[in-house]
C-alpha atoms as a PDB file:
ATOM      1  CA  UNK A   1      90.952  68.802 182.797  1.00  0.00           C
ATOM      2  CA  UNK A   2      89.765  66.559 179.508  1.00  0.00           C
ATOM      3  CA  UNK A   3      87.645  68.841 178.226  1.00  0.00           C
ATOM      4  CA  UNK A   4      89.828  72.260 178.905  1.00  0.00           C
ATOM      5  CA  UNK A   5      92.379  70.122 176.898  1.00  0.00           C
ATOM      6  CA  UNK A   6      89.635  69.130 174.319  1.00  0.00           C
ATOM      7  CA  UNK A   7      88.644  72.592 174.280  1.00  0.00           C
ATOM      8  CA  UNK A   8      92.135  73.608 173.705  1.00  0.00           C
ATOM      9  CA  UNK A   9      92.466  71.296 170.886  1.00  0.00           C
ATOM     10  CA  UNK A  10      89.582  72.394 169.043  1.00  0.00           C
ATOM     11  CA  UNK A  11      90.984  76.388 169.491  1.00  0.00           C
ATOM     12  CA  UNK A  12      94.120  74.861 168.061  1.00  0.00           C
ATOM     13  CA  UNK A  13      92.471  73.154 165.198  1.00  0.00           C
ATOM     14  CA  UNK A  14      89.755  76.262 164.511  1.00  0.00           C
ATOM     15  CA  UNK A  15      92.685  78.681 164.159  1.00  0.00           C
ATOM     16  CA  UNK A  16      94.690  76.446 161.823  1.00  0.00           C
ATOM     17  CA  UNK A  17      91.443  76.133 159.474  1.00  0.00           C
ATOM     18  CA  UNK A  18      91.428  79.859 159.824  1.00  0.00           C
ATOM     19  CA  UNK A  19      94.858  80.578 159.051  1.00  0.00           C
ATOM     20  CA  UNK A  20      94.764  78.630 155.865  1.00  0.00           C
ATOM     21  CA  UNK A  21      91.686  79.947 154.583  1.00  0.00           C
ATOM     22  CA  UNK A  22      93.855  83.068 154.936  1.00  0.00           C
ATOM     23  CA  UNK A  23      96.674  81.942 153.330  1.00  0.00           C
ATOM     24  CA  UNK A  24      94.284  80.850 150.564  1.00  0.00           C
ATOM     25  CA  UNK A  25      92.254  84.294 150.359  1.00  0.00           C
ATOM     26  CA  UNK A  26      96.026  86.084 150.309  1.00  0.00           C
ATOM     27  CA  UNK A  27      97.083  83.456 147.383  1.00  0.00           C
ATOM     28  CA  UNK A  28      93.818  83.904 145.162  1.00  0.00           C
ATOM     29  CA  UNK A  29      94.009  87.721 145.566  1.00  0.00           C
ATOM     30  CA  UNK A  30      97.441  87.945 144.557  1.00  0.00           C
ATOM     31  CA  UNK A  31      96.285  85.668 141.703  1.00  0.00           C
ATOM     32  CA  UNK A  32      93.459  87.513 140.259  1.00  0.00           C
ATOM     33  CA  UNK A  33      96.113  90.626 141.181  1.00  0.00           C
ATOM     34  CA  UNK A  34      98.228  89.509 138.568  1.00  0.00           C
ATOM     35  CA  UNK A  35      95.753  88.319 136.147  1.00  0.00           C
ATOM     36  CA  UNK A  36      94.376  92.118 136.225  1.00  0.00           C
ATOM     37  CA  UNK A  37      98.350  93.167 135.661  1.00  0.00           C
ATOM     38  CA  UNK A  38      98.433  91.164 132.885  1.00  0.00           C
ATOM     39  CA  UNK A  39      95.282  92.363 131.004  1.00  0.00           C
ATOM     40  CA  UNK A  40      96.756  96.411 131.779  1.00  0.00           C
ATOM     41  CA  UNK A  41      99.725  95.681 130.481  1.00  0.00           C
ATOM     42  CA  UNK A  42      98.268  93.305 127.234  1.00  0.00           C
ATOM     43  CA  UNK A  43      95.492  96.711 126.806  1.00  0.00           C
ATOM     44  CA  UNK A  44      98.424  99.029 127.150  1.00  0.00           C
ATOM     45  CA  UNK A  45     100.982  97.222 124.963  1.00  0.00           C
ATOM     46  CA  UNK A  46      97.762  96.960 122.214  1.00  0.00           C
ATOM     47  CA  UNK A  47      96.514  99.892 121.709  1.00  0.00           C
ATOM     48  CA  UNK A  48      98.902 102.639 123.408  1.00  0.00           C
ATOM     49  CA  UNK A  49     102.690 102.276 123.703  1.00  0.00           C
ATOM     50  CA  UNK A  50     105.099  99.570 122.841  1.00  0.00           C
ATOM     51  CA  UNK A  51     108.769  99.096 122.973  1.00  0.00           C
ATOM     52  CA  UNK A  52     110.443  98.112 119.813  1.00  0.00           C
ATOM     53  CA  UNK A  53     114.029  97.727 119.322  1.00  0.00           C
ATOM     54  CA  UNK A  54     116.307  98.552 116.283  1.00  0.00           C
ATOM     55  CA  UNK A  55     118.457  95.780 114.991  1.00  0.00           C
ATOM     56  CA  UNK A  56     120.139  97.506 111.856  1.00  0.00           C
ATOM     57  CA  UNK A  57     122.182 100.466 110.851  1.00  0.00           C
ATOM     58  CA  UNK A  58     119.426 101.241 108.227  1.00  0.00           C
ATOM     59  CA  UNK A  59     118.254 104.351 109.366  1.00  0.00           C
ATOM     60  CA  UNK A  60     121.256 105.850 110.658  1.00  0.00           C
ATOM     61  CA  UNK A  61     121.473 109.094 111.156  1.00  0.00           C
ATOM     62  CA  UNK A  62     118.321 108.991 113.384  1.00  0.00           C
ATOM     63  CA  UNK A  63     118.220 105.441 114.738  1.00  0.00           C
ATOM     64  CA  UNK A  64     121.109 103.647 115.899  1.00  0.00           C
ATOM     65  CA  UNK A  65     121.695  99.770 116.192  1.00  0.00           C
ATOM     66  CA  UNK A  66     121.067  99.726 119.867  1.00  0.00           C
ATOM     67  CA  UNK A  67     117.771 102.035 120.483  1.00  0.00           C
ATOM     68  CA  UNK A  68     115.330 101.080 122.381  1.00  0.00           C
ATOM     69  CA  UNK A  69     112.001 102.990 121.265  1.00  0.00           C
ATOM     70  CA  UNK A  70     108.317 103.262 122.621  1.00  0.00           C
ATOM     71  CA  UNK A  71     106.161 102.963 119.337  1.00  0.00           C
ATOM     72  CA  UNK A  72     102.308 104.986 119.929  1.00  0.00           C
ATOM     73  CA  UNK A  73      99.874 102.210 118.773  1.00  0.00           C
ATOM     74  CA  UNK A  74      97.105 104.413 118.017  1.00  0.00           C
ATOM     75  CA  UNK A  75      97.895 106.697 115.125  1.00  0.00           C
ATOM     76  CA  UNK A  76      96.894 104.044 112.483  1.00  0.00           C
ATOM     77  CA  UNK A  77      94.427 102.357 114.096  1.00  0.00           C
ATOM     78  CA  UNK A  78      94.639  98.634 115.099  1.00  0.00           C
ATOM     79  CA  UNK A  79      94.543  95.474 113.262  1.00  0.00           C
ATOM     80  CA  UNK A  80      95.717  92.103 114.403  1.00  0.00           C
ATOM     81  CA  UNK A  81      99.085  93.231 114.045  1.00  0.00           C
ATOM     82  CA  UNK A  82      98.637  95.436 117.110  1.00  0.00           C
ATOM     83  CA  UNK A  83      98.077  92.391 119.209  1.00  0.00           C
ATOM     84  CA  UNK A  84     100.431  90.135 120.693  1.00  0.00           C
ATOM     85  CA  UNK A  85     101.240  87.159 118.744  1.00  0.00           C
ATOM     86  CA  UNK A  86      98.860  88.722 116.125  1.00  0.00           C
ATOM     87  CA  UNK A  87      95.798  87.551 117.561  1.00  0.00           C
ATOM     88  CA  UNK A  88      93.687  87.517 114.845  1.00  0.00           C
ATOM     89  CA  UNK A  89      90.314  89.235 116.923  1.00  0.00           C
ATOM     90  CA  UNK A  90      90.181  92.352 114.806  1.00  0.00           C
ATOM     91  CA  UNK A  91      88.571  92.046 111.695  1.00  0.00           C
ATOM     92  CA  UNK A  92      90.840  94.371 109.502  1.00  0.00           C
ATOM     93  CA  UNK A  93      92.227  97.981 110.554  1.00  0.00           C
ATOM     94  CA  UNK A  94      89.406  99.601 112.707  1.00  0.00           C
ATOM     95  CA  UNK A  95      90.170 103.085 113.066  1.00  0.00           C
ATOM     96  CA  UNK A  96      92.333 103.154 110.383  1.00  0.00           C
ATOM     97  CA  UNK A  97      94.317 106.631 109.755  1.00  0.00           C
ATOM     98  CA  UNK A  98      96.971 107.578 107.068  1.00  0.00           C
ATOM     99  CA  UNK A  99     100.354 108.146 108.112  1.00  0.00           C
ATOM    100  CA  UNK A 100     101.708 111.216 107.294  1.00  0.00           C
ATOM    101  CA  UNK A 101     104.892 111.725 104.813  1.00  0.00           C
ATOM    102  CA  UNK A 102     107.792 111.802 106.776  1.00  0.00           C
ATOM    103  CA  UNK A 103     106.216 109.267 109.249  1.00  0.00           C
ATOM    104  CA  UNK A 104     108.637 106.955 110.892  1.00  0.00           C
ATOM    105  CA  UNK A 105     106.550 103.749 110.962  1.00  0.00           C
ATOM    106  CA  UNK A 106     106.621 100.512 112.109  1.00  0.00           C
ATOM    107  CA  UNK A 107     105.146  97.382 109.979  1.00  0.00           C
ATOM    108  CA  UNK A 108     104.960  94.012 109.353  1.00  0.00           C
ATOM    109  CA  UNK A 109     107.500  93.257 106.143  1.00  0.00           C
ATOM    110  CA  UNK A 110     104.391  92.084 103.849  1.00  0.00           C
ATOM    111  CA  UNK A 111     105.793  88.273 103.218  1.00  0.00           C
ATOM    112  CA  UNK A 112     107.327  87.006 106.211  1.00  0.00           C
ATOM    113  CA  UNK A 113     105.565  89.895 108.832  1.00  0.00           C
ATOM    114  CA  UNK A 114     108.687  90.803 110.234  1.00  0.00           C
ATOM    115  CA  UNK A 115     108.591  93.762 112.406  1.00  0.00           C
ATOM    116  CA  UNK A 116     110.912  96.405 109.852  1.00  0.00           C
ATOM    117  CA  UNK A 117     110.912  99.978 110.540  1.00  0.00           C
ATOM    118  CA  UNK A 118     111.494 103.170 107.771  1.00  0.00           C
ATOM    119  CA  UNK A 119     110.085 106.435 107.034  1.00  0.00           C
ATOM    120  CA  UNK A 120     107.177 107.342 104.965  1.00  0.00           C
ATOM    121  CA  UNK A 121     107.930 109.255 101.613  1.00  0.00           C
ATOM    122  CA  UNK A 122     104.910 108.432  99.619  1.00  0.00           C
ATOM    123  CA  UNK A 123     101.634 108.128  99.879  1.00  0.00           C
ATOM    124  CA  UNK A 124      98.690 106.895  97.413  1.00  0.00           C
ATOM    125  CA  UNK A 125      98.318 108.663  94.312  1.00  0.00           C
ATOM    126  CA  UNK A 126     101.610 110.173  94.312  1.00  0.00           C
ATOM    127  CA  UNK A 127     104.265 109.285  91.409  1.00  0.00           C
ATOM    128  CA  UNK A 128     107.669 108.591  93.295  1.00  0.00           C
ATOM    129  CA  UNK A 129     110.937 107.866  91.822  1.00  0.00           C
ATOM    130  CA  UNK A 130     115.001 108.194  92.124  1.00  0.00           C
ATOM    131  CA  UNK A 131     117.443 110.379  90.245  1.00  0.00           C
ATOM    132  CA  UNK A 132     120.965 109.361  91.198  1.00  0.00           C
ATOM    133  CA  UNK A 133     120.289 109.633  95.002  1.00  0.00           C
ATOM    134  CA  UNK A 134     117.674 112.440  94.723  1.00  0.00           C
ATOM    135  CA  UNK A 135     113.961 111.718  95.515  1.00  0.00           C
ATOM    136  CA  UNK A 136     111.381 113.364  92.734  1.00  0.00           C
ATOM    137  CA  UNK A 137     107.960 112.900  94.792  1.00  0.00           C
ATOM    138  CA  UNK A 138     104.834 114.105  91.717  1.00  0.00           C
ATOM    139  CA  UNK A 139     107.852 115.226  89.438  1.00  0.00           C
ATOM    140  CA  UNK A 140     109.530 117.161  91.649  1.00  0.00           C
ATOM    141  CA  UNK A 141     112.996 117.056  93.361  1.00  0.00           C
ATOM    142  CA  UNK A 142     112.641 117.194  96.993  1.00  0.00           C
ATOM    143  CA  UNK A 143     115.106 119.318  98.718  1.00  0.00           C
ATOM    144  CA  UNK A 144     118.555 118.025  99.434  1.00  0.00           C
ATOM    145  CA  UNK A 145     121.532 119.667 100.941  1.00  0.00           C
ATOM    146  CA  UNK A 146     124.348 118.333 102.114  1.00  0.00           C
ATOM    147  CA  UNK A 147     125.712 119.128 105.879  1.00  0.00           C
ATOM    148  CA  UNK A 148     128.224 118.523 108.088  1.00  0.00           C
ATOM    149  CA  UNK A 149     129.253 114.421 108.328  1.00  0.00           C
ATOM    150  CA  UNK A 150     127.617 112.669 110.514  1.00  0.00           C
ATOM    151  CA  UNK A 151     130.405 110.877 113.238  1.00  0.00           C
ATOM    152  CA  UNK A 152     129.160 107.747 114.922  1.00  0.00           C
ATOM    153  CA  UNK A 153     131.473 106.201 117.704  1.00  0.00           C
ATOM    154  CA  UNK A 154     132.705 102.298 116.639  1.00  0.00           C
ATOM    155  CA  UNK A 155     131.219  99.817 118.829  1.00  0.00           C
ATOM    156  CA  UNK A 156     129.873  96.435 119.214  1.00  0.00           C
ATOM    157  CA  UNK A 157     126.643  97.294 117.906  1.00  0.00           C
ATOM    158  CA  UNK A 158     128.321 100.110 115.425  1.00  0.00           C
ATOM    159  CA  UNK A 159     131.264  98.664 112.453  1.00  0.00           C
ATOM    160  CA  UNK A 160     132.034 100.835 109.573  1.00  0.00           C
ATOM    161  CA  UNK A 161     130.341 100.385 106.253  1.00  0.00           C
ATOM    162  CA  UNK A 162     132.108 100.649 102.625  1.00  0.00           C
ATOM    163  CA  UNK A 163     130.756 104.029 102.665  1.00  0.00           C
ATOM    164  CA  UNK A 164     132.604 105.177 105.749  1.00  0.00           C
ATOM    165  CA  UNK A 165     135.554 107.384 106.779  1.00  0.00           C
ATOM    166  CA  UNK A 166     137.095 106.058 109.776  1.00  0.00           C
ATOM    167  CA  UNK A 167     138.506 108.392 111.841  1.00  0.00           C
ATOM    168  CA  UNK A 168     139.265 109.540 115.066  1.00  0.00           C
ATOM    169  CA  UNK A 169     137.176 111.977 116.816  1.00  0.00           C
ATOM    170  CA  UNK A 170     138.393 115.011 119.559  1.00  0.00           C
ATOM    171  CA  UNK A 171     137.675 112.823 122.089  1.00  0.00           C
ATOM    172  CA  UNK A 172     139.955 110.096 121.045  1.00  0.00           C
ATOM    173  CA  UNK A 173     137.778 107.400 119.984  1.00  0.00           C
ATOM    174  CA  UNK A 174     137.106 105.354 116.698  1.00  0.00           C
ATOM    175  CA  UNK A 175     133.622 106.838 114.389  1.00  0.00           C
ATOM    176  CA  UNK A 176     132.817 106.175 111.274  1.00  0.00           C
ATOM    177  CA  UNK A 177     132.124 109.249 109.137  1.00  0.00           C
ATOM    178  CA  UNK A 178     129.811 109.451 106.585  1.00  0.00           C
ATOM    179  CA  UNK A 179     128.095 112.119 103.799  1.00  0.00           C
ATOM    180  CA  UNK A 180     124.861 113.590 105.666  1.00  0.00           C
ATOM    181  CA  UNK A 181     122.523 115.413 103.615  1.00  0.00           C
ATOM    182  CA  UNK A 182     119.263 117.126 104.524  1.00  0.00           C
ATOM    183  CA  UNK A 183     115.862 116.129 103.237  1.00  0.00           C
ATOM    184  CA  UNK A 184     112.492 118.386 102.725  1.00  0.00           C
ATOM    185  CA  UNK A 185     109.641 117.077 102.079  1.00  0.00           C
ATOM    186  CA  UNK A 186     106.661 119.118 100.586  1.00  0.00           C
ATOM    187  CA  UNK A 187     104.626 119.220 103.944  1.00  0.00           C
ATOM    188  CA  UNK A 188     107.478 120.763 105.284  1.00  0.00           C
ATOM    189  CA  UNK A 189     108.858 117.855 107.323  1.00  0.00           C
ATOM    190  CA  UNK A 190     112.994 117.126 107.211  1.00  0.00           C
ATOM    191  CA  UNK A 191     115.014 115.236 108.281  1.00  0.00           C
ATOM    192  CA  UNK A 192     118.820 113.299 108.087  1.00  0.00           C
ATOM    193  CA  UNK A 193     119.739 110.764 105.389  1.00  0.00           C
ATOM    194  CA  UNK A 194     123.181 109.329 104.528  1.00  0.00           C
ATOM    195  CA  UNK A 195     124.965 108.494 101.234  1.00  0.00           C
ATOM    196  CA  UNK A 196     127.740 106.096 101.246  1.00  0.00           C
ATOM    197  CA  UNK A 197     128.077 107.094  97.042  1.00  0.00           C
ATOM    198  CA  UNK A 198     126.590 105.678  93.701  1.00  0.00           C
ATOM    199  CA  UNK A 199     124.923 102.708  93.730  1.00  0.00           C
ATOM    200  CA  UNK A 200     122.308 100.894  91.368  1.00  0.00           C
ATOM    201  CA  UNK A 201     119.509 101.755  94.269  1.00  0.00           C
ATOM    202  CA  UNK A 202     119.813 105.248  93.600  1.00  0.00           C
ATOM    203  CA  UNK A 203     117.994 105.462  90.569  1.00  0.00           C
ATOM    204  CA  UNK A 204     114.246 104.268  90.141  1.00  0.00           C
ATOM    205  CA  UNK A 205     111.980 104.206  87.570  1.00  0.00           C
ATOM    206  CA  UNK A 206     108.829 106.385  88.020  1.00  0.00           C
ATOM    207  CA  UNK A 207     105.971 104.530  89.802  1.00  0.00           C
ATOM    208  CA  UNK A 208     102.111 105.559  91.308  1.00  0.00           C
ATOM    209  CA  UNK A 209     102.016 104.691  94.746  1.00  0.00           C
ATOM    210  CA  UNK A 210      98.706 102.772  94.568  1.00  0.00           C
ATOM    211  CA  UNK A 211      95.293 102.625  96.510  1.00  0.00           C
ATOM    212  CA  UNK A 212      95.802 101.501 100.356  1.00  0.00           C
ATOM    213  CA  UNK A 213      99.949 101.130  99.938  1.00  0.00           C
ATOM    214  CA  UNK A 214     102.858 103.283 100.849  1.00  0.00           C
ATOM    215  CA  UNK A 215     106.288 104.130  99.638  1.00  0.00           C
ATOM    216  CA  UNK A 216     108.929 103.875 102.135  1.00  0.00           C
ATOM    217  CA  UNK A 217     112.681 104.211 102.570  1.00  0.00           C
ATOM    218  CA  UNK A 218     115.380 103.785 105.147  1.00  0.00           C
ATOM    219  CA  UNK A 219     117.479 107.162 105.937  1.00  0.00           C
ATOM    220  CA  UNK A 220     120.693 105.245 105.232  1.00  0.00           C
ATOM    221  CA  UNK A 221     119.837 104.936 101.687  1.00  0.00           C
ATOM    222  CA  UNK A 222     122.660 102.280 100.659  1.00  0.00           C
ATOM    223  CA  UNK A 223     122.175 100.152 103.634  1.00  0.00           C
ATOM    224  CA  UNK A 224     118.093  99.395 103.004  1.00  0.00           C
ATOM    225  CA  UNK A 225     116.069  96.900 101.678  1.00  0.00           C
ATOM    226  CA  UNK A 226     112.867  99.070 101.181  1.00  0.00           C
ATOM    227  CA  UNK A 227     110.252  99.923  98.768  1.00  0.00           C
ATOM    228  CA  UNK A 228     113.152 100.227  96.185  1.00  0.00           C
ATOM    229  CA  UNK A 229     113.284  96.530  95.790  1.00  0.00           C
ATOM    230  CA  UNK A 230     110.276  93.499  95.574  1.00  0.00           C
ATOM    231  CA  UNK A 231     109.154  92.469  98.639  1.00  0.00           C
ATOM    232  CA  UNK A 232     111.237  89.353  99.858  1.00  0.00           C
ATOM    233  CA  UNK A 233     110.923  87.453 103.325  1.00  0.00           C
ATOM    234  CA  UNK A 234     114.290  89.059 104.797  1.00  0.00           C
ATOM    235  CA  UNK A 235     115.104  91.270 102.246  1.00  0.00           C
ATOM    236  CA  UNK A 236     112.821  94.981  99.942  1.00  0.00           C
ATOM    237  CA  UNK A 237     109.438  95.267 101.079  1.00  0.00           C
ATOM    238  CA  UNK A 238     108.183  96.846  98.153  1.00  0.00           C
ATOM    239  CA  UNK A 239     105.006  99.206  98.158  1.00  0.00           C
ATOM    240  CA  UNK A 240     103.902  98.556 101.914  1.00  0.00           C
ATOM    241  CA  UNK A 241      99.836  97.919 102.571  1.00  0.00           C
ATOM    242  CA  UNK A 242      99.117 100.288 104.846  1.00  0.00           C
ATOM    243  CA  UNK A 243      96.754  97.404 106.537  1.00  0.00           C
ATOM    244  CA  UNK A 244     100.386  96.234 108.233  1.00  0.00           C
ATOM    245  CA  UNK A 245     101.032  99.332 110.114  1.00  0.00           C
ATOM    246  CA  UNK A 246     101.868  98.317 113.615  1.00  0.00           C
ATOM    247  CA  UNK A 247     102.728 101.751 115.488  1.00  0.00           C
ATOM    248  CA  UNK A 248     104.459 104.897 115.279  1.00  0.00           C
ATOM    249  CA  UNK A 249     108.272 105.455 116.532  1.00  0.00           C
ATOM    250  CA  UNK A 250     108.040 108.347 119.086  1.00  0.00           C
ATOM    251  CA  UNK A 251     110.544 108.178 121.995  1.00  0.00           C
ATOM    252  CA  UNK A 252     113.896 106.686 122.450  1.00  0.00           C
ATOM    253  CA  UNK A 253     113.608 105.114 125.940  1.00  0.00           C
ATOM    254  CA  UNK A 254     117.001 103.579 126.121  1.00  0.00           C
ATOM    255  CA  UNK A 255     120.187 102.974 123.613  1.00  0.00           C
ATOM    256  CA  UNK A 256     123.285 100.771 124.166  1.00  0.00           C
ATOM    257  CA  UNK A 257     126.338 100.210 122.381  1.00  0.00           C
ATOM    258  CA  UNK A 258     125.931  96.293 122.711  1.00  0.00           C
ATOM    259  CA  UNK A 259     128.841  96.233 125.214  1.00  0.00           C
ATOM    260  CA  UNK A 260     126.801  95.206 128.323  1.00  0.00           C
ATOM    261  CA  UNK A 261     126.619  91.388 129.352  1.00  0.00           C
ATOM    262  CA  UNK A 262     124.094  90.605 131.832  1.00  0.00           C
ATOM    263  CA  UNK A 263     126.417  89.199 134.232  1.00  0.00           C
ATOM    264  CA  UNK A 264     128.290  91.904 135.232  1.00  0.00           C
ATOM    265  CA  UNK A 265     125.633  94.443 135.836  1.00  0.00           C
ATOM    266  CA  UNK A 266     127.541  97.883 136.056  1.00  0.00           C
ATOM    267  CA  UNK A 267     128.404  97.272 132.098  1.00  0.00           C
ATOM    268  CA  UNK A 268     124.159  98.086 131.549  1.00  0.00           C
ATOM    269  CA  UNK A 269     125.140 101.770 132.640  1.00  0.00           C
ATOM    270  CA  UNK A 270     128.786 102.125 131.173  1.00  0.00           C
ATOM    271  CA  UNK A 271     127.423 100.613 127.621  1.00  0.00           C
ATOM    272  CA  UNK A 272     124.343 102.991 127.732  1.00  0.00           C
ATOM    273  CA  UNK A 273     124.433 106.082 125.282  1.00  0.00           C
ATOM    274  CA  UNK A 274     123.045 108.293 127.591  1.00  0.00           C
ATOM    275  CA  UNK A 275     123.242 111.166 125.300  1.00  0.00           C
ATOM    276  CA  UNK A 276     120.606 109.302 123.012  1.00  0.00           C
ATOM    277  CA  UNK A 277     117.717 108.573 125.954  1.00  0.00           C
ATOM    278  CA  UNK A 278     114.718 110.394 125.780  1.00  0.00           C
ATOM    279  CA  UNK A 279     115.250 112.215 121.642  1.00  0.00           C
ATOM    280  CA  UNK A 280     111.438 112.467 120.769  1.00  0.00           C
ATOM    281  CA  UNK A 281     111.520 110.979 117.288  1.00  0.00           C
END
């Protein structure tokens, strides 16, 4: 009878020592599973896709406060700008490709690296300037037509500017309307840009976009700080280095009009502007 119990106790103990080594193997996979998660996502994030959100109204018609974008990481090549926290492991910008004109880009502002996000209109070598509103790219005016307003609803993420009309739309609800006009640039490539009126921004001296820079402006042209005006932590960027490229804006993955609070979880879907998900940029 002693040693059956003995031998019982020693089952008892054998399969306990088993069943934690178990529990120990489980825990250390699951580990070393996340730890391979982490590096995916890190790799992905890097040096393929990565989401970006707009804060401003400053390139309204295309991008609204609200949008949620996925940014390709490759087109430019990478730097240490393309790693989080801006890990400084890449010497320079390996890779390295010009953006095109026309280019939505994202950079880092060139004083206080703030992630800011415009569209390319000039690249090195060309002469670039403003003629009361009008862009002259090499001496030339580019294209500009004016179409019909553009209507964007009122919202918590969306107030009118001194440039807006506010009206009421068919549906019934507040928008802000505003002068849209119609862009071409010599490669062919157009696109939306608003005018609010007159302002001193809309005239600018000629200037030669110089080696390894880039000229860039917001579509809403008098609600930007761009290469119009000296670069300033929070404020113009002036004639962007090309070495702070961060990614290319390519997708809208997901836009809200700012009405959605996180504790009452059917306002995520009733904020969202479906219309807006999934515009290839």
């Amino acid at each position: 009878m002693d040693v059956k119990r003995k031998s019982g106790a020693l089952n008892t103990i054998a399969t306990a020592k088993t069943e934690k080594g178990t529990q120990e193997e489980s825990w250390t996979s699951f580990g070393l599973f996340l730890i391979k998660l982490l590096v995916v996502v890190l790799v992905f994030r890097s040096f393929v896709f990565s989401p970006f959100s707009i804060p401003s109204e400053s390139m309204l018609p295309r991008l609204w406060n609200g949008d949620y974008l996925l940014a390709a990481k490759w087109p430019y090549g990478f730097s240490r700008y393309s790693l989080p926290f801006n890990a400084p492991l890449i010497p320079g910008r390996v890779l390295a490709d010009e953006p095109e004109r026309g280019d939505i880009v994202i950079f880092k502002h060139p004083v206080d690296e703030v992630d800011y996000i415009k569209r390319v209109i000039a690249l090195p070598g060309d002469t670039v300037a403003l003629s009361g509103g009008q862009v002259m790219l090499n001496g030339e005016p580019v294209p500009r037509e004016e179409i019909a307003a553009f209507d964007i609803p009122v919202s918590l993420n969306t107030r009118c500017e001194w440039g807006a009309e506010e009206a009421i739309a068919t549906t019934g609800g507040a928008v802000c309307r505003y002068r849209r006009f119609r862009e071409t640039l010599p490669n062919g490539r157009s696109y939306e840009v608003l005018d609010f009126g007159q302002t001193a921004a809309d005239s600018f001296e000629p200037i030669v976009v110089p080696e390894g820079r880039m000229f860039v402006l917001g579509d809403n042209r008098d609600n930007s700080k761009d290469s119009r005006f000296r670069a300033a932590a929070s404020d113009g960027v002036g004639l962007v280095p090309q070495d702070n490229l961060v990614a290319r804006a390519t997708i809208v993955m997901w836009s809200t009009d700012g009405a959605a609070e996180w504790i009452k979880p059917w306002t995520w879907f009733t904020a969202a502007r479906w219309g807006r998900i999934g515009e290839v940029l």
